[in-house]
C-alpha atoms as a PDB file:
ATOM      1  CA  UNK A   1     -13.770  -4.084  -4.526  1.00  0.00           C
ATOM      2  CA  UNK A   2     -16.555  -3.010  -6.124  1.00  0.00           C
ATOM      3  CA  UNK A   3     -16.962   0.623  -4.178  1.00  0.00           C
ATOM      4  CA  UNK A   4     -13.052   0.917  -4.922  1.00  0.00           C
ATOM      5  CA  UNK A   5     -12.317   0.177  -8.584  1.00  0.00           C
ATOM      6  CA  UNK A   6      -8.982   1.447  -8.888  1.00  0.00           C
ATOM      7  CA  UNK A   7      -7.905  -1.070  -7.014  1.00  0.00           C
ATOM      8  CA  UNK A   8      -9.056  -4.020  -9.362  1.00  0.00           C
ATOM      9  CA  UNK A   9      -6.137  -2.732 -11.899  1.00  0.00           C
ATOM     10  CA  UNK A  10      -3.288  -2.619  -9.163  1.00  0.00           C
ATOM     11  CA  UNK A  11      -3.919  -6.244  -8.238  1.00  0.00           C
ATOM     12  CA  UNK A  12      -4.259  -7.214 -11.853  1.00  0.00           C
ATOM     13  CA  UNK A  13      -0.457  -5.591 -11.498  1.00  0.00           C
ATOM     14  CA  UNK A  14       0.622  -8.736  -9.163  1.00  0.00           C
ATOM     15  CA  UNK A  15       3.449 -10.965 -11.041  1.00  0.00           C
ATOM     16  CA  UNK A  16       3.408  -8.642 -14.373  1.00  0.00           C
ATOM     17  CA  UNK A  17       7.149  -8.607 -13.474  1.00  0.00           C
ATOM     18  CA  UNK A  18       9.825 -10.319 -11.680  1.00  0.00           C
ATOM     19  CA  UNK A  19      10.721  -7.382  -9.383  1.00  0.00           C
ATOM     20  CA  UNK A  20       7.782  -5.460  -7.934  1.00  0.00           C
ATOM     21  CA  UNK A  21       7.970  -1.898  -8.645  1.00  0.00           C
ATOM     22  CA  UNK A  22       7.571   1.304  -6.363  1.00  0.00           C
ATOM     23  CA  UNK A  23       3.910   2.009  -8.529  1.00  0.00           C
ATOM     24  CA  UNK A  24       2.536  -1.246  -7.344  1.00  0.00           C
ATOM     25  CA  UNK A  25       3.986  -1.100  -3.986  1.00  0.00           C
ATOM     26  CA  UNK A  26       2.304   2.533  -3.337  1.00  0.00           C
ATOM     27  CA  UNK A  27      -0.918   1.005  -5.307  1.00  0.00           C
ATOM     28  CA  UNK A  28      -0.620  -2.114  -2.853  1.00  0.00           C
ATOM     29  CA  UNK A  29       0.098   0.037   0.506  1.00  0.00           C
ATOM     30  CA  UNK A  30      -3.166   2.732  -0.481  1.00  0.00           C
ATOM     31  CA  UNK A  31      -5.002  -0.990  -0.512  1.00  0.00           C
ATOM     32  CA  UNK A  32      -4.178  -1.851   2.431  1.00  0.00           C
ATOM     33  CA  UNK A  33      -4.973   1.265   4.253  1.00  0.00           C
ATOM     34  CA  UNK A  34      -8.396   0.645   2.539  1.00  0.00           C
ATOM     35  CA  UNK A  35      -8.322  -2.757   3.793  1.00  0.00           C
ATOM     36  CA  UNK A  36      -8.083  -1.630   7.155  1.00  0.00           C
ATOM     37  CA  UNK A  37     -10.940   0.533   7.039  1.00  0.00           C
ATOM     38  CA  UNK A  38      -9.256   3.970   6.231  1.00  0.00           C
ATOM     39  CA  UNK A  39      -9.459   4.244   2.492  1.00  0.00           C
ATOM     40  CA  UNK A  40      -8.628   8.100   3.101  1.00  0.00           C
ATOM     41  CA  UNK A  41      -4.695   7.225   4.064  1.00  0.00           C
ATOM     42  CA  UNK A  42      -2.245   6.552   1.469  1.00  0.00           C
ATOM     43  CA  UNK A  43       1.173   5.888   3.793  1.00  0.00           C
ATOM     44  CA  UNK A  44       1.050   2.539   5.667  1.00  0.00           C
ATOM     45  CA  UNK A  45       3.314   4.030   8.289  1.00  0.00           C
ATOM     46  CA  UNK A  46       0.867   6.688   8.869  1.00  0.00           C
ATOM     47  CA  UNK A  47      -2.314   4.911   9.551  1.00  0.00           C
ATOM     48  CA  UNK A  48       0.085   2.398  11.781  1.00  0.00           C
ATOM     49  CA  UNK A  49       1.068   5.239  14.265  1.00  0.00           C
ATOM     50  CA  UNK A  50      -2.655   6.590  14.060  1.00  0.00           C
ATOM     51  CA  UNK A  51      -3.618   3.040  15.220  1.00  0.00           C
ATOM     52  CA  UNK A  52      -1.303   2.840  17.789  1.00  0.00           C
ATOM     53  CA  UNK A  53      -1.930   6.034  19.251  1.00  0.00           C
ATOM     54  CA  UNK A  54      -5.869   5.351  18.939  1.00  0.00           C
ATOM     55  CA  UNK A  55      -5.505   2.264  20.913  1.00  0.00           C
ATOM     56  CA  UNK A  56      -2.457   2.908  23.320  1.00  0.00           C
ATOM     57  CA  UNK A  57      -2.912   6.788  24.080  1.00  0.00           C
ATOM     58  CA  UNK A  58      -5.311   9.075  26.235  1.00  0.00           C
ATOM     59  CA  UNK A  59      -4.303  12.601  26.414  1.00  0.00           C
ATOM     60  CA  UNK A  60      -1.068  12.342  23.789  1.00  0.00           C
ATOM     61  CA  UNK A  61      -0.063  10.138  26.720  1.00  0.00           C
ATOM     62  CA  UNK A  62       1.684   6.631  26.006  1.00  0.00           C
ATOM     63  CA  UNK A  63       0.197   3.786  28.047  1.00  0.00           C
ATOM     64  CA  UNK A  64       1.939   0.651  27.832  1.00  0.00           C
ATOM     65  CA  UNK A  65      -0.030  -1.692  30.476  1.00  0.00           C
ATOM     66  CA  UNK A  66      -3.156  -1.295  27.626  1.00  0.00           C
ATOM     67  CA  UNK A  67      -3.961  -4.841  26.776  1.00  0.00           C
ATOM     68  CA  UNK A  68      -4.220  -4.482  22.462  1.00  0.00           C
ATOM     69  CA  UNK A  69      -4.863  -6.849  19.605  1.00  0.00           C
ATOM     70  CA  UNK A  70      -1.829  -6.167  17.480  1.00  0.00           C
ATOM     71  CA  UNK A  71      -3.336  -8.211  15.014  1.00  0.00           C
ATOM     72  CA  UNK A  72      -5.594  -5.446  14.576  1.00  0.00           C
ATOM     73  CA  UNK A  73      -3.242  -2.686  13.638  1.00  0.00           C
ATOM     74  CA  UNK A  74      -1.929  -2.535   9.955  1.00  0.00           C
ATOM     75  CA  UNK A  75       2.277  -3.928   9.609  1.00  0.00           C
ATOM     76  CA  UNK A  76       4.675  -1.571   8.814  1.00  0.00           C
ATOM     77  CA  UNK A  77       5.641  -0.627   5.437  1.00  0.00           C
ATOM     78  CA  UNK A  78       9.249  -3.082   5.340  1.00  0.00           C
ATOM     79  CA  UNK A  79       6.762  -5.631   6.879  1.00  0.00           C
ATOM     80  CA  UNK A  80       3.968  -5.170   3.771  1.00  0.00           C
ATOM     81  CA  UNK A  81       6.759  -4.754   1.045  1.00  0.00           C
ATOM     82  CA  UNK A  82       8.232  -7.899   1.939  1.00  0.00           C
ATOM     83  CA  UNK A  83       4.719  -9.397   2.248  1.00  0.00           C
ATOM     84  CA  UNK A  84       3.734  -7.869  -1.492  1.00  0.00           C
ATOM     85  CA  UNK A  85       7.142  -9.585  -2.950  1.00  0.00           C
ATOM     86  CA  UNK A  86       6.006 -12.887  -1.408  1.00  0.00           C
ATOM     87  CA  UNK A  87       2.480 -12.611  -2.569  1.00  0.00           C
ATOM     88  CA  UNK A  88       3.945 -11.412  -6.098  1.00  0.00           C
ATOM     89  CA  UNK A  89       6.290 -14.602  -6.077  1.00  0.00           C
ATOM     90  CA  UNK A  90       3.315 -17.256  -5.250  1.00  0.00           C
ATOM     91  CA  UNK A  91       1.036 -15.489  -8.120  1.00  0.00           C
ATOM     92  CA  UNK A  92       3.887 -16.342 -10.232  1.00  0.00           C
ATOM     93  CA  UNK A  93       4.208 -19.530  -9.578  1.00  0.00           C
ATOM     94  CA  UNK A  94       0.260 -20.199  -9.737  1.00  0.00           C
ATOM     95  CA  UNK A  95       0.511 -18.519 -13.373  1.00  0.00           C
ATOM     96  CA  UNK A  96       3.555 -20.955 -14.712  1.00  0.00           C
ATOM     97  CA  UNK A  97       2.014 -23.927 -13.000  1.00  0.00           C
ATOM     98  CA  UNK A  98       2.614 -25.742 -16.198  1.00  0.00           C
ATOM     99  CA  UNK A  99       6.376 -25.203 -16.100  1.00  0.00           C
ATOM    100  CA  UNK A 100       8.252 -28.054 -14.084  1.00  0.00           C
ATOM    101  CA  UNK A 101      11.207 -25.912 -12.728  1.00  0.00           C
ATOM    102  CA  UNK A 102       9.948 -22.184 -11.485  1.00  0.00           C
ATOM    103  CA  UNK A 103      13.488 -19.972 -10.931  1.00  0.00           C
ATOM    104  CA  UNK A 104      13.364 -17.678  -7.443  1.00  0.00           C
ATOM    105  CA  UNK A 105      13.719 -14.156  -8.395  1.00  0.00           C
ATOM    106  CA  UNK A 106      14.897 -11.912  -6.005  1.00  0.00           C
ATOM    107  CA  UNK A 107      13.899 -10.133  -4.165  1.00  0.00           C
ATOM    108  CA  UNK A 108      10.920 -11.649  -3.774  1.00  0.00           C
ATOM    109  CA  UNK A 109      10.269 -11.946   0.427  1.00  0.00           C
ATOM    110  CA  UNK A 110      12.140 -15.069   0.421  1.00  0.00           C
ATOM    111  CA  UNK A 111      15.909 -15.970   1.480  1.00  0.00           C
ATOM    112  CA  UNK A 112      17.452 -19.233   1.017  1.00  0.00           C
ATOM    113  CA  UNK A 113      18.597 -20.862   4.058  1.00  0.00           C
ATOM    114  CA  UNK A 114      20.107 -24.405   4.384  1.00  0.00           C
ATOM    115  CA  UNK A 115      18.266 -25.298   1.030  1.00  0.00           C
ATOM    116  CA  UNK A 116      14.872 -24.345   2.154  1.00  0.00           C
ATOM    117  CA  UNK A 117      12.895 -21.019   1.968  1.00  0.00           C
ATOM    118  CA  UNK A 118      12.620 -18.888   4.798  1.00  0.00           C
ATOM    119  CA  UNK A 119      10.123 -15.698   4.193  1.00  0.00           C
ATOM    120  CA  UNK A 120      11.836 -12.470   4.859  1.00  0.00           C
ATOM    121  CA  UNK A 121       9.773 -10.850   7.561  1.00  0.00           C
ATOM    122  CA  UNK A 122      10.539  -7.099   7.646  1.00  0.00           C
ATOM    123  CA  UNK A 123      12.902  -5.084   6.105  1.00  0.00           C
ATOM    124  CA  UNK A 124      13.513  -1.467   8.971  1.00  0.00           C
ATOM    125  CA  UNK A 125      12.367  -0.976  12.151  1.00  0.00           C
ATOM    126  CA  UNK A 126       8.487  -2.265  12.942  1.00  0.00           C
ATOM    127  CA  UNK A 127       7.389   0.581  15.459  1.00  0.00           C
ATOM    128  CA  UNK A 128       7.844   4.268  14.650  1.00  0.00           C
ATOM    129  CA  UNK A 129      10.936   5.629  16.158  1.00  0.00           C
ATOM    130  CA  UNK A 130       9.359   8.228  18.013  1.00  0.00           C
ATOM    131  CA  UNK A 131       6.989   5.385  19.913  1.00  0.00           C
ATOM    132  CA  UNK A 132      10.401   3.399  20.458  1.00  0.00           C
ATOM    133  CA  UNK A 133      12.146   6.079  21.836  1.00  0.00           C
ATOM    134  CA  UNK A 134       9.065   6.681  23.947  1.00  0.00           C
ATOM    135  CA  UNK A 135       9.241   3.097  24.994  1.00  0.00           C
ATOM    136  CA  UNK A 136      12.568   3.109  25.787  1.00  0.00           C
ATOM    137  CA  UNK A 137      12.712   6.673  28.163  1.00  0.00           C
ATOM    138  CA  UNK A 138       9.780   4.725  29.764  1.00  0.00           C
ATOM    139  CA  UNK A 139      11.823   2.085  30.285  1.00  0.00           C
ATOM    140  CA  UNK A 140      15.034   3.751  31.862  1.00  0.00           C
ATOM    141  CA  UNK A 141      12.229   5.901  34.330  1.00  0.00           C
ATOM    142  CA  UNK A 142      11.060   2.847  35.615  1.00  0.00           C
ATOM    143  CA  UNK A 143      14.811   2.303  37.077  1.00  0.00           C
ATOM    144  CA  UNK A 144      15.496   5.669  37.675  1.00  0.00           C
ATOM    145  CA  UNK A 145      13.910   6.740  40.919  1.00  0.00           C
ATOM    146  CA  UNK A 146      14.168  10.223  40.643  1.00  0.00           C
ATOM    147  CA  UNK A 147      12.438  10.540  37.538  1.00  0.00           C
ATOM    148  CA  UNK A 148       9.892   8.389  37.355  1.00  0.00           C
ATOM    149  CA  UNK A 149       5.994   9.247  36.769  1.00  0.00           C
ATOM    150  CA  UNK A 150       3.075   8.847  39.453  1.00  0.00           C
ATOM    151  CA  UNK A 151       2.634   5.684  38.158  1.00  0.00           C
ATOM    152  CA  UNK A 152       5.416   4.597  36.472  1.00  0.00           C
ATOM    153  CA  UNK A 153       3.562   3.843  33.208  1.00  0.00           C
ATOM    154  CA  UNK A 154       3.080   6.814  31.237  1.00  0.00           C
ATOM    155  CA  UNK A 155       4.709   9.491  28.929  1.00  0.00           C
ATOM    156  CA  UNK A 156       4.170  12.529  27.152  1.00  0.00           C
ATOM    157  CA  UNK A 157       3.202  10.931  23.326  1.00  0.00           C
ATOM    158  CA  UNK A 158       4.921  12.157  20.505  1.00  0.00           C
ATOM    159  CA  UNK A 159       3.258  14.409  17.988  1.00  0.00           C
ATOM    160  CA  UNK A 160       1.590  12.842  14.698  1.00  0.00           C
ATOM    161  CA  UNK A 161       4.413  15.248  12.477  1.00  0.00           C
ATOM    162  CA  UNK A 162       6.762  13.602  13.737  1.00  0.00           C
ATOM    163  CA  UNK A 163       6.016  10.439  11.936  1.00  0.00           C
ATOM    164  CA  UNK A 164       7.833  10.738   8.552  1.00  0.00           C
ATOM    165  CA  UNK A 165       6.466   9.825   5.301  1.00  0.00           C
ATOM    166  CA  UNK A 166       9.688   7.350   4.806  1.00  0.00           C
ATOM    167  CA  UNK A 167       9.406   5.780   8.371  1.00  0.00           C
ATOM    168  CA  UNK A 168       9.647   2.573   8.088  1.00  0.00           C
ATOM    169  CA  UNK A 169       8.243   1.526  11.686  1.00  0.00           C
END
């Protein structure tokens, strides 16, 4: 925190309002990135397909038998916002601690199920769409004789442009 300043004023940000807003949520996502070691990306989504090629890819060349940590690539952006709202929420409540009824803004990274609070996971698609549809063409090869790989594992990756700015996955 100390190398990385700006960063002590977005997290001062946390619970200022009810709602988080897009400023924080860019602030939060630029921390993260830094969190996980690449202070130099600013989209989420990004450094998540950078992982996943890093770890899963030789040659712009999908392998899906590679035995990866996921825990060790960064969540999506849905995944993080709804993380943000429910770590935005529970500063909240730490800062009216003295009130005996706290009210549940929304959204907040919560949903109210059968009386209790569920946390709302993700909002969008987790993987990049280009790596699912990679996943999935792998996936029909296997069945299809005809057009299946040497090995039945592998296929051209898609290129790094092709992960949009907005992509939530």
């Amino acid at each position: 925190m100390e190398k990385l300043p700006q960063f002590q004023t977005i997290l001062s940000k946390l619970k200022q309002e009810s709602i988080v807003s897009e400023e924080l949520l860019t602030g939060l996502e630029e921390f993260t990135c830094a969190i996980y070691g690449r202070p130099r990306f600013k989209n989420i989504n990004r450094l998540r397909y950078t992982s996943i090629k890093e770890k899963c890819c030789d040659d712009d060349r999908l392998h899906l038998g590679r035995n990866i940590d996921l825990a060790k690539i960064p969540p999506c952006r849905g995944a993080l916002q709804q993380h943000i709202r429910r770590v935005n929420y529970q500063v909240a409540v730490w800062r009216r601690a003295d009130i005996p009824v706290v009210d549940i803004p929304a959204p907040n990274g919560w949903t109210l199920e059968s009386g209790h609070l569920e946390p709302l996971w993700v909002d969008g698609p987790i993987i990049p769409k280009v790596l699912a549809d990679e996943v999935e063409i792998l996936d029909t090869s296997d069945t299809d004789s005809d057009n299946e790989d040497s090995d039945g594992q592998e296929s051209p990756h898609a290129s790094e442009s092709e992960v949009s700015e907005d992509d939530d996955g």
